[in-house]
Protein backbone atom coordinates (compact mmCIF):
# COMPACT_ATOMS: atom_id res chain seq x y z
CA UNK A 1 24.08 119.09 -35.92
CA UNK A 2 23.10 116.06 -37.69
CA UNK A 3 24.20 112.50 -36.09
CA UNK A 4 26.37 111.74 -38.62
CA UNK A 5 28.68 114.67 -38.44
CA UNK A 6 29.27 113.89 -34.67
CA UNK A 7 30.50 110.29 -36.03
CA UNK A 8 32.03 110.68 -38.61
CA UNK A 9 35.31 112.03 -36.98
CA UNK A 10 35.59 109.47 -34.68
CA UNK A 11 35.19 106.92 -37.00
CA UNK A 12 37.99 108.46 -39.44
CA UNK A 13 39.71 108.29 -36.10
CA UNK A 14 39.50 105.07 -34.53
CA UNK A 15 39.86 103.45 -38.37
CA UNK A 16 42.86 105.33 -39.14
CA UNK A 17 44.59 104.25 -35.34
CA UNK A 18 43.14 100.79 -35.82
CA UNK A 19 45.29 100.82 -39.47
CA UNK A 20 48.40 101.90 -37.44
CA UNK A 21 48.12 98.94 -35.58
CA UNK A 22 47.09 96.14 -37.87
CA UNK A 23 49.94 97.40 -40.01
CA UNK A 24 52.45 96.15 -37.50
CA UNK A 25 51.12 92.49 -37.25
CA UNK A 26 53.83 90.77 -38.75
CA UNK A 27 52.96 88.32 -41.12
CA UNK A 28 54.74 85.26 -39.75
CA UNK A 29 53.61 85.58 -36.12
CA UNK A 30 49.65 84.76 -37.29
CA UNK A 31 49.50 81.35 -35.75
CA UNK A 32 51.15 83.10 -32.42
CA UNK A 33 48.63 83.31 -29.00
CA UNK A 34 49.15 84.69 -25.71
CA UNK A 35 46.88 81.51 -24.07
CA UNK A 36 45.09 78.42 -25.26
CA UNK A 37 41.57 80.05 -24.72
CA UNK A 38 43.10 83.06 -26.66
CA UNK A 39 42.74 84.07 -30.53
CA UNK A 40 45.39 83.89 -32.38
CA UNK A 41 46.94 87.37 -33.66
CA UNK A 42 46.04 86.45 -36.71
CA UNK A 43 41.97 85.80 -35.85
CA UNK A 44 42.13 88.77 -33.57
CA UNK A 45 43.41 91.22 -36.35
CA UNK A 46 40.94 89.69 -38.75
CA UNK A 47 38.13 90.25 -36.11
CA UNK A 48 39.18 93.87 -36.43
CA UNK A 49 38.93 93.47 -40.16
CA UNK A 50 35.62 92.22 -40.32
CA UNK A 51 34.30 94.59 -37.55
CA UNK A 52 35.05 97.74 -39.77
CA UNK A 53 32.31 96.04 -41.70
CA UNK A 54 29.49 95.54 -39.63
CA UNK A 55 28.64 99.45 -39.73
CA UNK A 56 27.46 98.03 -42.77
CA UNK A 57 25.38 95.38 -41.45
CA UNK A 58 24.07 98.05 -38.87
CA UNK A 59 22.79 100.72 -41.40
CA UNK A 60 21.29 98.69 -44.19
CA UNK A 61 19.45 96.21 -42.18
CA UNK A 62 17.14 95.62 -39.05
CA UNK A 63 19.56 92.73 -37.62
CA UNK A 64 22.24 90.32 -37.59
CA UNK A 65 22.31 86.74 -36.37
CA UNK A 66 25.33 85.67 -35.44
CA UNK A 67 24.29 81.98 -35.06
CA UNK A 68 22.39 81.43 -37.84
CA UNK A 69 20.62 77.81 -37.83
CA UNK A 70 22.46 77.58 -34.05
CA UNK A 71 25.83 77.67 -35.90
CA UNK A 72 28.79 80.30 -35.16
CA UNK A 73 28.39 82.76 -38.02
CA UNK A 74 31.73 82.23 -40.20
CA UNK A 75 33.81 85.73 -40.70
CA UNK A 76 36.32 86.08 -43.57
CA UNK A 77 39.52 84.43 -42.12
CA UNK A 78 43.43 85.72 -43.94
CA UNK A 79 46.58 84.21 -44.45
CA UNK A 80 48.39 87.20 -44.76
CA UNK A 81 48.74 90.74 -43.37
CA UNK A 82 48.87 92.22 -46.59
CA UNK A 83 45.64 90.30 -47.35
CA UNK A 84 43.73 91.83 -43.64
CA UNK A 85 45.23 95.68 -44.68
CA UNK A 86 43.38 95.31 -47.96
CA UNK A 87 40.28 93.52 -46.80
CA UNK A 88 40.62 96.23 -43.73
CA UNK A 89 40.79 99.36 -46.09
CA UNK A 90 37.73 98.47 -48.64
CA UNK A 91 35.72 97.72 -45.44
CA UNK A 92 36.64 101.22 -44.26
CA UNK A 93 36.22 102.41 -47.63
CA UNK A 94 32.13 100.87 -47.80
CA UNK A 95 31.67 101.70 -43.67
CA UNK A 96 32.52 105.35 -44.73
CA UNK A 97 30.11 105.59 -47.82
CA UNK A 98 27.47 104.00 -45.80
CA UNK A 99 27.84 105.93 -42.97
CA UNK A 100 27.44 109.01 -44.94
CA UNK A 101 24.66 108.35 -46.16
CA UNK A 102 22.58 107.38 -42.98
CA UNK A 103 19.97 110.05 -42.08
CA UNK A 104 19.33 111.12 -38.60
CA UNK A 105 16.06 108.95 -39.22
CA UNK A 106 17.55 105.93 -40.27
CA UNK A 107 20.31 106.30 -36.83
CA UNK A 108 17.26 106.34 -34.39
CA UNK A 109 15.63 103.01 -36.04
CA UNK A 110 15.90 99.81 -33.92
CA UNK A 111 18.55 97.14 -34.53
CA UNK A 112 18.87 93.50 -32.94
CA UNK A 113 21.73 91.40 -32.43
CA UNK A 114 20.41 87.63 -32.46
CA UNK A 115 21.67 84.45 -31.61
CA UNK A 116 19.75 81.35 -33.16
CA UNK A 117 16.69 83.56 -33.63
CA UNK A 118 16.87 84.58 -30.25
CA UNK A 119 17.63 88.68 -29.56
CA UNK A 120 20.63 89.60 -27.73
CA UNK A 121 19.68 93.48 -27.70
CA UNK A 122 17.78 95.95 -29.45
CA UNK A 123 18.76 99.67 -29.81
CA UNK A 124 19.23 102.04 -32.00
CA UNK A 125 21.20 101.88 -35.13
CA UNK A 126 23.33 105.09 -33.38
CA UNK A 127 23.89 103.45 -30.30
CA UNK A 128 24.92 99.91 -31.90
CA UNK A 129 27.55 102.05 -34.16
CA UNK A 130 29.05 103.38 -30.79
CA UNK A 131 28.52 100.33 -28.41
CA UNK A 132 28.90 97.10 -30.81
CA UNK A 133 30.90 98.57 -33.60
CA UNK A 134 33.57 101.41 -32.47
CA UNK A 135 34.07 100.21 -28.82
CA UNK A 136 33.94 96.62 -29.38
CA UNK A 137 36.37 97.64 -32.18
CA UNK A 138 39.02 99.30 -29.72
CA UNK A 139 38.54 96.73 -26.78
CA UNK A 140 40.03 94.44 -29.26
CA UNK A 141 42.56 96.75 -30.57
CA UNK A 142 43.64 96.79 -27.39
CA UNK A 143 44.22 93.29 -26.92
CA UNK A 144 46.01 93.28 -30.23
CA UNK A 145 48.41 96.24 -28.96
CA UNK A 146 49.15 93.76 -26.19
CA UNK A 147 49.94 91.01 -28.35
CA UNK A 148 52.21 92.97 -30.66
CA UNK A 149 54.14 94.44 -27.24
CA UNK A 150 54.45 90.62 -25.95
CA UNK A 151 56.30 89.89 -29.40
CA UNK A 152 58.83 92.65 -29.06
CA UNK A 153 56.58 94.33 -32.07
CA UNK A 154 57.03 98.79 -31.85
CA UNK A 155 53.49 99.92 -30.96
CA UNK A 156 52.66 102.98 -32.74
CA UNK A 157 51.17 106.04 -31.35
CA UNK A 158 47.69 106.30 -31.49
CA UNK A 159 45.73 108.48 -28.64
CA UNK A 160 49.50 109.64 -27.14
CA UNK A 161 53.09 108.77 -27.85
CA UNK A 162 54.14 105.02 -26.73
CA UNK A 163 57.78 104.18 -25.55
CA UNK A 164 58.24 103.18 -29.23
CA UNK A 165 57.34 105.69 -30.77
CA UNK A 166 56.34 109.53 -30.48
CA UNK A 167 53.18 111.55 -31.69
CA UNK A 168 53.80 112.75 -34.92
């Protein structure tokens, strides 16, 4: 079985739960944070935004540096849900096309994570997808589950019914 037909069902997975949730982020609560040190819903459902891209990043180059000339990499920021849904679903849309495409080949090639030049790791492209991309990506869905419950928001159900709502 080729690599990419053991990912590709978790990735319509996770992207379709991660939807379920970013679609309940209301749109005046953007500015709201659970602690100082904390991002703000509205920079933690963009992070989840602008993760569904770096699949992208992972497959169609050898690395990323996220502190380019020793500065924090700037991400797409939004000012409105409806804005992060539609930034969220072309993402998926190019993640999914690029995915697709990616031989078994082109999964086992090396891929670095820098910082300033420096490497953070180097592994393959098929473990970054899993490691960096889809579990970084529900870690923080997570937190954003907890930041909806914490403003009386209905969670939806994702891997099992939640006590808002049932599987459907």
């Amino acid at each position: 079985m080729a690599i990419v037909d053991m990912l590709m069902p978790e990735f319509d997975m996770e992207m379709a739960n991660t939807r379920k949730v970013l679609e309940r982020v209301p749109g005046d609560k953007l500015d709201w944070r659970p602690h100082p040190k904390s991002f703000t819903m509205g920079e933690m459902a963009g992070h989840l935004v602008n993760m569904a891209g770096w699949m992208i990043y992972t497959l169609t180059t050898d690395s990323l540096d996220v502190m380019p000339d020793g500065e924090p990499m700037r991400m797409p920021e939004f000012t409105t849900a409806r804005d992060m849904l539609e930034a969220f679903d072309n993402n998926v849309v190019q993640a999914r096309a690029t995915l697709a495409a990616t031989s078994d080949e082109q999964f086992a090639l090396p891929w670095t994570l820098l910082g300033n030049g420096k490497p953070y790791f180097t592994m393959p492209r098929a473990a970054v997808l899993r490691g960096m991309v889809l579990n970084h990506l529900i870690h923080h869905r997570g937190q954003l589950t907890v930041y909806l419950r914490l403003n009386e928001v209905a969670l939806p159900a994702i891997y099992g019914p939640t006590a808002d709502e049932e599987m459907m």
